[in-house]
C-alpha atoms as a PDB file:
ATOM      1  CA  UNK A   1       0.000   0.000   0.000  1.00  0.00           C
ATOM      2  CA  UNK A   2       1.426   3.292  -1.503  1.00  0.00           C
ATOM      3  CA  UNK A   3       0.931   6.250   1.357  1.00  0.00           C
ATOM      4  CA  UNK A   4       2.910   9.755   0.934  1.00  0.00           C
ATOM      5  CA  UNK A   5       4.093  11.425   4.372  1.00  0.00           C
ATOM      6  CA  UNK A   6       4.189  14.928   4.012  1.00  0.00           C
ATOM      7  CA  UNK A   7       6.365  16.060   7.585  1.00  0.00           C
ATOM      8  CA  UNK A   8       9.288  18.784   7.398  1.00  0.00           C
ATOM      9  CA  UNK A   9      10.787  17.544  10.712  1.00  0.00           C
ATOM     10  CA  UNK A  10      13.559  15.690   9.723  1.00  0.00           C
ATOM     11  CA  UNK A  11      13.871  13.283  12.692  1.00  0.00           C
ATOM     12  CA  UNK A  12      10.329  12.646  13.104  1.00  0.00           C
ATOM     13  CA  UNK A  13       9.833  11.970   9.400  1.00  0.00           C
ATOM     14  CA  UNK A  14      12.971   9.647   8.867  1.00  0.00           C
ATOM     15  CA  UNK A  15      11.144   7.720  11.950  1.00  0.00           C
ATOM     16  CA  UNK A  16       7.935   8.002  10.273  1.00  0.00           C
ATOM     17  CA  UNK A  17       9.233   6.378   7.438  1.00  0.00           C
ATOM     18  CA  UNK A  18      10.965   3.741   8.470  1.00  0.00           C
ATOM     19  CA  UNK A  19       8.551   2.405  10.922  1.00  0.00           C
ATOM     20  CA  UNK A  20       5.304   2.493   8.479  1.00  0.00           C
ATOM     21  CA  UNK A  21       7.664   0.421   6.361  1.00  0.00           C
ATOM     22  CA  UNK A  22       8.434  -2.218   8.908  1.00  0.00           C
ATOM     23  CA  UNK A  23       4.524  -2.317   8.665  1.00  0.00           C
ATOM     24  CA  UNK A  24       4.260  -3.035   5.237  1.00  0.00           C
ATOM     25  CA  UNK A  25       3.485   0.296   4.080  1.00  0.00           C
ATOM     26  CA  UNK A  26       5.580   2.112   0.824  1.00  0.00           C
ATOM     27  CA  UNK A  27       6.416   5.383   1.986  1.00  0.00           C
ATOM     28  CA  UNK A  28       7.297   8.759  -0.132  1.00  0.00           C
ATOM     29  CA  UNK A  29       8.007  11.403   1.835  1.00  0.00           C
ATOM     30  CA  UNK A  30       8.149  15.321   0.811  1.00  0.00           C
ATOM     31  CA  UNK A  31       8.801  17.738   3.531  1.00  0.00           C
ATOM     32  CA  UNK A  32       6.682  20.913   2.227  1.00  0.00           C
ATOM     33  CA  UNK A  33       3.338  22.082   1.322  1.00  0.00           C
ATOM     34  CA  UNK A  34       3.779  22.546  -2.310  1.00  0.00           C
ATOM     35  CA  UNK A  35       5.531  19.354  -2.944  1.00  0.00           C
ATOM     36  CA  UNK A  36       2.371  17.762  -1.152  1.00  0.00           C
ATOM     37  CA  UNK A  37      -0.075  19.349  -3.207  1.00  0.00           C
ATOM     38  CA  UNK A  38       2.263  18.536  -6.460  1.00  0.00           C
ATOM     39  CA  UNK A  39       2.564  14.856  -5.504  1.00  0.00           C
ATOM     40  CA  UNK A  40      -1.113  14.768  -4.260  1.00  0.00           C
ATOM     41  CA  UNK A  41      -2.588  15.586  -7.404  1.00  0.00           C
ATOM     42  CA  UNK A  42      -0.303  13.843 -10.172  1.00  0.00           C
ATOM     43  CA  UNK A  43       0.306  10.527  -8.020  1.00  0.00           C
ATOM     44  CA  UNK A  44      -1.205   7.918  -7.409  1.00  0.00           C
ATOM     45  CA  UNK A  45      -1.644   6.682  -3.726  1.00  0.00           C
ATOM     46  CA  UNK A  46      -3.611   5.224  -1.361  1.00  0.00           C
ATOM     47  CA  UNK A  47      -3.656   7.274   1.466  1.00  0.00           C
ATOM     48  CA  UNK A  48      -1.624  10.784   2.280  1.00  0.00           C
ATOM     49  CA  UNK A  49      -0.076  11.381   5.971  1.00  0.00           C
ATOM     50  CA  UNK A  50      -0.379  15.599   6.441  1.00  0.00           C
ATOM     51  CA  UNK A  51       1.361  17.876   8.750  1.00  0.00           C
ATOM     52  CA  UNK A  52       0.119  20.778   8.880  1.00  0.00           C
ATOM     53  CA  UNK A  53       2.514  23.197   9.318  1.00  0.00           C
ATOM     54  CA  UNK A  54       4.618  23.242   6.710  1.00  0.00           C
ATOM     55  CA  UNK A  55       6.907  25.647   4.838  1.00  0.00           C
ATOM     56  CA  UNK A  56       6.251  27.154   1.607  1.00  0.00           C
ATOM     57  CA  UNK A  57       2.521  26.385   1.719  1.00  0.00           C
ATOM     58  CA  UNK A  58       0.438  25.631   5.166  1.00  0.00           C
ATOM     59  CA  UNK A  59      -0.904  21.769   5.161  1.00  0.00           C
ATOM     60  CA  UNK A  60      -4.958  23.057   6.002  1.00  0.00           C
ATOM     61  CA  UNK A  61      -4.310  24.986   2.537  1.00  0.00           C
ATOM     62  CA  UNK A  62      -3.059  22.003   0.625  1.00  0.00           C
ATOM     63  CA  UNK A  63      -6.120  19.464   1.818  1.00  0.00           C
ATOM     64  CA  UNK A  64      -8.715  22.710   0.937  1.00  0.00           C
ATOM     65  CA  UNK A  65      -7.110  23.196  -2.522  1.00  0.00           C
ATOM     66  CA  UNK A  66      -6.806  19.561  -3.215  1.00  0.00           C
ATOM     67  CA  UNK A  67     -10.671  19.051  -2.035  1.00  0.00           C
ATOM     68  CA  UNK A  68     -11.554  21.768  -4.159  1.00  0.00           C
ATOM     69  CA  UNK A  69     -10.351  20.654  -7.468  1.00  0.00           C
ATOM     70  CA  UNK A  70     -11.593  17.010  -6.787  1.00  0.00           C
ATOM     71  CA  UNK A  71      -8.517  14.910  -5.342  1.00  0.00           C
ATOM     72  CA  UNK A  72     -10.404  12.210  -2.840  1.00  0.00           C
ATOM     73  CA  UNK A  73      -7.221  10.423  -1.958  1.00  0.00           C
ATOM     74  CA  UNK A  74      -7.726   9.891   1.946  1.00  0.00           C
ATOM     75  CA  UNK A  75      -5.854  11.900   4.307  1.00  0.00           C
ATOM     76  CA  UNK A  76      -5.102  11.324   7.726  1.00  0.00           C
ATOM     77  CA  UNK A  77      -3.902  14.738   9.365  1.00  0.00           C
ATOM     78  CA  UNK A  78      -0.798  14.461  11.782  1.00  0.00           C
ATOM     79  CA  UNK A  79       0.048  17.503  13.883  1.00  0.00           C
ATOM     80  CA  UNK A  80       0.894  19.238  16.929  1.00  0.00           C
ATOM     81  CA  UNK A  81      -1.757  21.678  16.829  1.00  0.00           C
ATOM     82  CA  UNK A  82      -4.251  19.666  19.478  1.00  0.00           C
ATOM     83  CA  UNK A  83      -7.046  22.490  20.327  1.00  0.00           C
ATOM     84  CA  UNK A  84     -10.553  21.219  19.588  1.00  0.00           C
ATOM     85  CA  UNK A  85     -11.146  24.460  17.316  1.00  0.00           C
ATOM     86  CA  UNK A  86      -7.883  23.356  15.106  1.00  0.00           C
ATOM     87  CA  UNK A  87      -9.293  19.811  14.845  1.00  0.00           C
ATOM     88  CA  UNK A  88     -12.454  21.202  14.094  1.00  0.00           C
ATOM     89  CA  UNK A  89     -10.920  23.233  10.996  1.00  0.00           C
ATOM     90  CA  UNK A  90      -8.775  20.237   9.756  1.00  0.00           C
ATOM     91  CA  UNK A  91     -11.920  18.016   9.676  1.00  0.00           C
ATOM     92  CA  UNK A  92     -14.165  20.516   8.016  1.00  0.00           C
ATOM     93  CA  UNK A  93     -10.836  21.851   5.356  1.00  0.00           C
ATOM     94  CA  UNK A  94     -11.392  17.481   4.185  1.00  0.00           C
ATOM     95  CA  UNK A  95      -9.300  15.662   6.443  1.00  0.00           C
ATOM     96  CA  UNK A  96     -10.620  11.715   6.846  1.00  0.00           C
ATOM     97  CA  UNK A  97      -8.964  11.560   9.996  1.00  0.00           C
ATOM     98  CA  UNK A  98      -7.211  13.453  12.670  1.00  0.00           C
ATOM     99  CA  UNK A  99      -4.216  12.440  14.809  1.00  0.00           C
ATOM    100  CA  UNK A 100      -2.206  14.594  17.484  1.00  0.00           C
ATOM    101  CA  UNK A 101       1.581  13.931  18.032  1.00  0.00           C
ATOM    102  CA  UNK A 102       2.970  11.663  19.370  1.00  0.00           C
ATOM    103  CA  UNK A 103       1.418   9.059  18.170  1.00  0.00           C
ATOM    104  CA  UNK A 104       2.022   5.089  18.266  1.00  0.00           C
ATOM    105  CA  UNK A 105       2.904   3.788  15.323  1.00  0.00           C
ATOM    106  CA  UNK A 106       0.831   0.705  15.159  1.00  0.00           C
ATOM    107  CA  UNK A 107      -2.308   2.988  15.639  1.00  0.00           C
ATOM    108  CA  UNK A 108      -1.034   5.101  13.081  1.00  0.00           C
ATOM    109  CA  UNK A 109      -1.201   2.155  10.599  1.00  0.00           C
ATOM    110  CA  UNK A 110      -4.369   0.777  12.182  1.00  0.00           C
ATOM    111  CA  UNK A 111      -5.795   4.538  11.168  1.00  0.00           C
ATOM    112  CA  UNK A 112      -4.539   4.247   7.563  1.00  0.00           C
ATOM    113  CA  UNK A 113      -5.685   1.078   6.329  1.00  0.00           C
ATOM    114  CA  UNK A 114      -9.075   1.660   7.892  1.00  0.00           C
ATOM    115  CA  UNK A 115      -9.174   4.926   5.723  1.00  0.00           C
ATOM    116  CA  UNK A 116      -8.014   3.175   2.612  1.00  0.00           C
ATOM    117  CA  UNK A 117     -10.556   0.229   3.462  1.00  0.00           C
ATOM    118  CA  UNK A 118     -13.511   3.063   3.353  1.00  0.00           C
ATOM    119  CA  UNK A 119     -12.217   4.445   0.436  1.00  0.00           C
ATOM    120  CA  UNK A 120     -12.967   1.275  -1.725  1.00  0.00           C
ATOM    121  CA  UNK A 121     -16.201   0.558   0.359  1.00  0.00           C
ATOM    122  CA  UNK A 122     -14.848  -2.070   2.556  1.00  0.00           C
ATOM    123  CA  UNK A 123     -15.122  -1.787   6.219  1.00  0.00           C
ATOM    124  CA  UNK A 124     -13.754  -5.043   7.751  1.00  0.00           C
ATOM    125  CA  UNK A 125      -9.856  -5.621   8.518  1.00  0.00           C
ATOM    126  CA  UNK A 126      -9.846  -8.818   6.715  1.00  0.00           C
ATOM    127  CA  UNK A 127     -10.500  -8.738   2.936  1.00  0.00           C
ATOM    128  CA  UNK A 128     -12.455 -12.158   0.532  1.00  0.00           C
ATOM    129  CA  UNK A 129     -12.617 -13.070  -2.681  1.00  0.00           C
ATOM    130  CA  UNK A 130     -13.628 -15.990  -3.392  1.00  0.00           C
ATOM    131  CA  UNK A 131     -12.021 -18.593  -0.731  1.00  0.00           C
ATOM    132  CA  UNK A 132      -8.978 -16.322  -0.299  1.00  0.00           C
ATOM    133  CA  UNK A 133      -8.537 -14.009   3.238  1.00  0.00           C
ATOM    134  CA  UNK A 134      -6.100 -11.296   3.269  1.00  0.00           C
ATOM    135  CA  UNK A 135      -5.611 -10.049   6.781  1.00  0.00           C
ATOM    136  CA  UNK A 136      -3.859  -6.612   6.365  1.00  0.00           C
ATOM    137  CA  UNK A 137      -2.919  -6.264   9.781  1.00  0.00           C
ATOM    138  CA  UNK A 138      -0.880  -9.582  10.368  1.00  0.00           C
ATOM    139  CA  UNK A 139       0.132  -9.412   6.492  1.00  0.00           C
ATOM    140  CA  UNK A 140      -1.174 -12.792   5.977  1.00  0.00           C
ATOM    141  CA  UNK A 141      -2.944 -14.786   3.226  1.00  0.00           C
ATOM    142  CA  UNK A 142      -5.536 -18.096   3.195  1.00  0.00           C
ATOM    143  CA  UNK A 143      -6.902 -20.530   0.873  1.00  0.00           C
ATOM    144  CA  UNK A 144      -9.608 -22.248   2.057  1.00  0.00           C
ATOM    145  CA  UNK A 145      -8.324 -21.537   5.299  1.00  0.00           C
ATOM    146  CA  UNK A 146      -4.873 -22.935   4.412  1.00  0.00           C
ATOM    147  CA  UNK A 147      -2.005 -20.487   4.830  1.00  0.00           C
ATOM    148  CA  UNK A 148      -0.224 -19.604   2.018  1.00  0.00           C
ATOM    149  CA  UNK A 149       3.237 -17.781   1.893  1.00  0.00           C
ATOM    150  CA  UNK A 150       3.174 -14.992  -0.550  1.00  0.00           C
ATOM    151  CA  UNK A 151       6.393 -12.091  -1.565  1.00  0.00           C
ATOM    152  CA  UNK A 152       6.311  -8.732  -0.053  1.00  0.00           C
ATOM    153  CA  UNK A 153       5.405  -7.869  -3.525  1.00  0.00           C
ATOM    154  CA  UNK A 154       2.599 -10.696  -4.195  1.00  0.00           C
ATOM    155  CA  UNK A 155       0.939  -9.671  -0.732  1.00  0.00           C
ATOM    156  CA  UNK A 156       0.906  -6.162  -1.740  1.00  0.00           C
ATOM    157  CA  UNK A 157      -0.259  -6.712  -5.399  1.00  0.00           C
ATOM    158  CA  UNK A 158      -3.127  -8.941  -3.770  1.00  0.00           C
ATOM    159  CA  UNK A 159      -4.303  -6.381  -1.742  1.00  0.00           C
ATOM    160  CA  UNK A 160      -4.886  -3.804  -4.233  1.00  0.00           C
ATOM    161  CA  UNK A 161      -6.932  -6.387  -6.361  1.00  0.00           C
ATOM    162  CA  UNK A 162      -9.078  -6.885  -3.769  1.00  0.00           C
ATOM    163  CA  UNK A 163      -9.489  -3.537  -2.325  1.00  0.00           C
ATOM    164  CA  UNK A 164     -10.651  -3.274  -6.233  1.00  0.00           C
ATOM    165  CA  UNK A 165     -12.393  -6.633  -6.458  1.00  0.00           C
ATOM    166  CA  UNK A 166     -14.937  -6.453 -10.056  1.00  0.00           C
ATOM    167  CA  UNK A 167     -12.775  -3.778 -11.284  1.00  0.00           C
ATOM    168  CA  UNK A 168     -10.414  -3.427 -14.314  1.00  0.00           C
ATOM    169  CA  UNK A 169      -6.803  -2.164 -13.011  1.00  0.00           C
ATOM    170  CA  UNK A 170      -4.176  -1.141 -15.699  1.00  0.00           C
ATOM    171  CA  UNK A 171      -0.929  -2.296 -15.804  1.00  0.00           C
ATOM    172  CA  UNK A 172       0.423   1.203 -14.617  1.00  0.00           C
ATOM    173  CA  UNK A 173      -2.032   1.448 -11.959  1.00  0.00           C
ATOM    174  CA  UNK A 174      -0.749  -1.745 -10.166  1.00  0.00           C
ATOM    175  CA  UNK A 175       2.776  -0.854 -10.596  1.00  0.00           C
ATOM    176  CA  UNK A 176       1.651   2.596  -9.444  1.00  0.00           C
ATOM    177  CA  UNK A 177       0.617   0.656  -6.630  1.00  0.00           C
ATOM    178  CA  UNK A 178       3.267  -1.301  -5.849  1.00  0.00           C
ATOM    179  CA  UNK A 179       6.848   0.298  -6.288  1.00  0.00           C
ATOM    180  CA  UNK A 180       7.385   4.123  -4.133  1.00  0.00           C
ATOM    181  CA  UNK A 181      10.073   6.342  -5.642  1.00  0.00           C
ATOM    182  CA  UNK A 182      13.608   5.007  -6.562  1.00  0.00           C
ATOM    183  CA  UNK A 183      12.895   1.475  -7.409  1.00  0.00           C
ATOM    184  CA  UNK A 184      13.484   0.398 -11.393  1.00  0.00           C
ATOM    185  CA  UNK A 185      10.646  -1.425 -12.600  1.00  0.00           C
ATOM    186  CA  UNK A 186      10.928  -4.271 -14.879  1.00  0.00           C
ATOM    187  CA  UNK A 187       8.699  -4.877 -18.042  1.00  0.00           C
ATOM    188  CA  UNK A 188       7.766  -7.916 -16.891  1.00  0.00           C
ATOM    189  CA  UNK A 189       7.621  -7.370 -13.186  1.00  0.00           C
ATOM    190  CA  UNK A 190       3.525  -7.181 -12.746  1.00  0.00           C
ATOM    191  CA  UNK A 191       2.799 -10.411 -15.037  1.00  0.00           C
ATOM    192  CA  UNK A 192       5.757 -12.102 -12.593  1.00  0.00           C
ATOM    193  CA  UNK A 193       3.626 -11.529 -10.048  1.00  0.00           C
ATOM    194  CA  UNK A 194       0.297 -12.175 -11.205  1.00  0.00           C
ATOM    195  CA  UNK A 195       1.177 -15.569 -12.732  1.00  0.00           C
ATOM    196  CA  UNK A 196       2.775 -16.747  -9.121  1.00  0.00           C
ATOM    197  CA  UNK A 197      -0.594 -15.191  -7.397  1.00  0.00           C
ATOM    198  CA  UNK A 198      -2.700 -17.416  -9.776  1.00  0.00           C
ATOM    199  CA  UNK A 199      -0.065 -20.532  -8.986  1.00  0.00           C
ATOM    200  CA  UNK A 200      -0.442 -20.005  -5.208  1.00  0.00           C
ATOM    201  CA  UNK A 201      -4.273 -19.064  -5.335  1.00  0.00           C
ATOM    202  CA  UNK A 202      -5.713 -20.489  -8.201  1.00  0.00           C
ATOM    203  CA  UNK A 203      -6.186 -19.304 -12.137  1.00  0.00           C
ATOM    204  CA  UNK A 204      -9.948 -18.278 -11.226  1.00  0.00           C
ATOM    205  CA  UNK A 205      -8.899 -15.508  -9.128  1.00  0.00           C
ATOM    206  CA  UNK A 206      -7.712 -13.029 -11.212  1.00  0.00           C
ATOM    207  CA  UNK A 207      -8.617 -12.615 -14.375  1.00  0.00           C
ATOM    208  CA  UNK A 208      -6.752 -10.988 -17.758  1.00  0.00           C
ATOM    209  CA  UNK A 209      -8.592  -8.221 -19.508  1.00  0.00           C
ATOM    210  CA  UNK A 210      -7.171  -7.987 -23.125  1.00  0.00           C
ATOM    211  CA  UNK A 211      -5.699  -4.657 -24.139  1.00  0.00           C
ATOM    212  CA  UNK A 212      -7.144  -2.879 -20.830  1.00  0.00           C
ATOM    213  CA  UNK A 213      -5.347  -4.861 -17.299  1.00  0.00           C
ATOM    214  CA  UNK A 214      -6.645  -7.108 -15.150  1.00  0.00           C
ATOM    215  CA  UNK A 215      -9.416  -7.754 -12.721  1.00  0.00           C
ATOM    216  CA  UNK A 216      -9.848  -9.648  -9.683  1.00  0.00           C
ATOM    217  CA  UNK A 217     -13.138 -11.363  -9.242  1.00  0.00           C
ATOM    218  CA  UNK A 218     -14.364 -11.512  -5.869  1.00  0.00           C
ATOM    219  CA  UNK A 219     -16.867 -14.447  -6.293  1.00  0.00           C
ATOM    220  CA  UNK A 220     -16.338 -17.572  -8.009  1.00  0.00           C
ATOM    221  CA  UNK A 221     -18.081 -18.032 -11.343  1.00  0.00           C
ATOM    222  CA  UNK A 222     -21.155 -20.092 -11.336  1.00  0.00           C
ATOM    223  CA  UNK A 223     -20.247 -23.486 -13.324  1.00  0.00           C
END
C-alpha cells in the first residue's frame, strides 16, 4: 500500500518512514506544502499522511485546494496543533482523519488502512474473494483456510486487487501501486507476479482483460 508522508521535521519523518515500512506500508516522503499538493494531485496513492505546518505552503491549505479541485485520496492529518477548534478546521478543510503527536505507530497504521478500506467501500480488517482471506494487519494470506506464503510484492499486489475486487486495473495502476520512488521497474515485473498469485491461489482468481489490465473477481463463477 502506496501512502505519501508529508512532515518537514527531519527526525520525526525519517522515523515516520521507516517504521510504516516495517509495517508493510511504501512510503514517499516530501517535507513541504507545495511538494504535497504537487505529488497529491499527479500521483497515485492510497492514502496521504499531512502535517500541517509546513513551509512554503500551510498543510490546512493544501487538503482545501486539493478538495476543491476534486482529489479524494484519503488523508489522515498528523500535527501538533491539538485544540478542539484546530481539529475542528482540519476536519471541516477534508481531512478523513485526525491524529495529534505523538502518536504510536501501530495505531497510526491501524488509522490508515481503515481509511483506505472506506475508500474502496470495505469496512472489515480482513478482505475475501472468493475462498482467499487477506488479513492486512498480520500481512497474511488463506486458501480455504490454508495459509499460504506470498512475496512482499505478491501480498501487496493482492491487496490492491481486492481492495478493487470487479474492477479493471491497468498495468500502470498496479505498478503505481506497488513500487514508491527510486525502485526500477521491470517490463515484466507485474505479469511475474500475477502468474505466481494465480499458482499459489488459483487461475480463477484473477482474471486478464485484453488490451485494458486485469481484474480480480471476488466471487467464483457459477459453473
Amino acid at each position: 500500500m502506496r501512502i505519501l508522508l508529508v512532515e518537514d521535521d527531519s527526525l520525526l519523518g525519517d522515523g515516520l518512514r521507516a517504521g510504516l515500512r516495517q509495517l508493510g506500508f511504501l512510503v514517499d516522503w516530501v517535507r513541504d506544502g507545495e511538494a504535497a499538493e504537487r505529488e497529491l494531485r499527479t500521483g497515485t496513492y492510497a492514502a496521504a499522511v499531512l502535517d500541517l505546518g509546513l513551509p512554503r505552503k500551510d498543510g490546512l491549505e493544501v487538503l482545501s485546494s486539493l478538495r476543491r479541485t476534486g482529489v479524494t485520496t484519503p488523508v489522515l492529518v498528523l500535527t501538533a496543533r491539538d485544540a478542539v477548534h484546530e481539529r475542528i478546521r482540519g476536519l471541516d478543510a477534508g481531512a478523513d482523519d485526525y491524529v495529534v503527536k505523538p502518536v504510536d505507530l501501530d495505531e497510526l497504521a491501524a488509522r490508515l488502512r481503515a481509511l483506505v478500506r472506506r475508500a474502496h467501500g470495505q469496512p472489515l480488517e480482513c478482505l475475501s474473494a472468493q475462498d482467499v482471506v487477506l488479513d492486512a494487519a498480520a500481512r497474511s494470506v488463506r486458501r480455504a483456510g490454508e495459509l499460504v506464503m506470498l512475496s512482499t510484492r505478491e501480498f501487496d499486489l493482492l491487496q490492491a486487487f481486492m481492495l478493487s475486487a470487479n474492477r479493471v486495473l491497468s498495468r500502470e495502476q498496479l505498478e503505481q501501486s506497488l513500487y514508491s520512488w527510486g525502485y526500477e521497474v521491470e517490463s515484466n515485473a507485474i505479469e511475474v507476479h500475477i502468474h505466481n498469485l494465480r499458482r499459489k491461489l488459483g487461475a480463477g482468481l484473477i482474471h486478464t482483460v485484453r488490451g485494458v489490465g486485469y481484474m480480480l473477481q471476488r466471487d467464483a463463477p457459477v459453473a
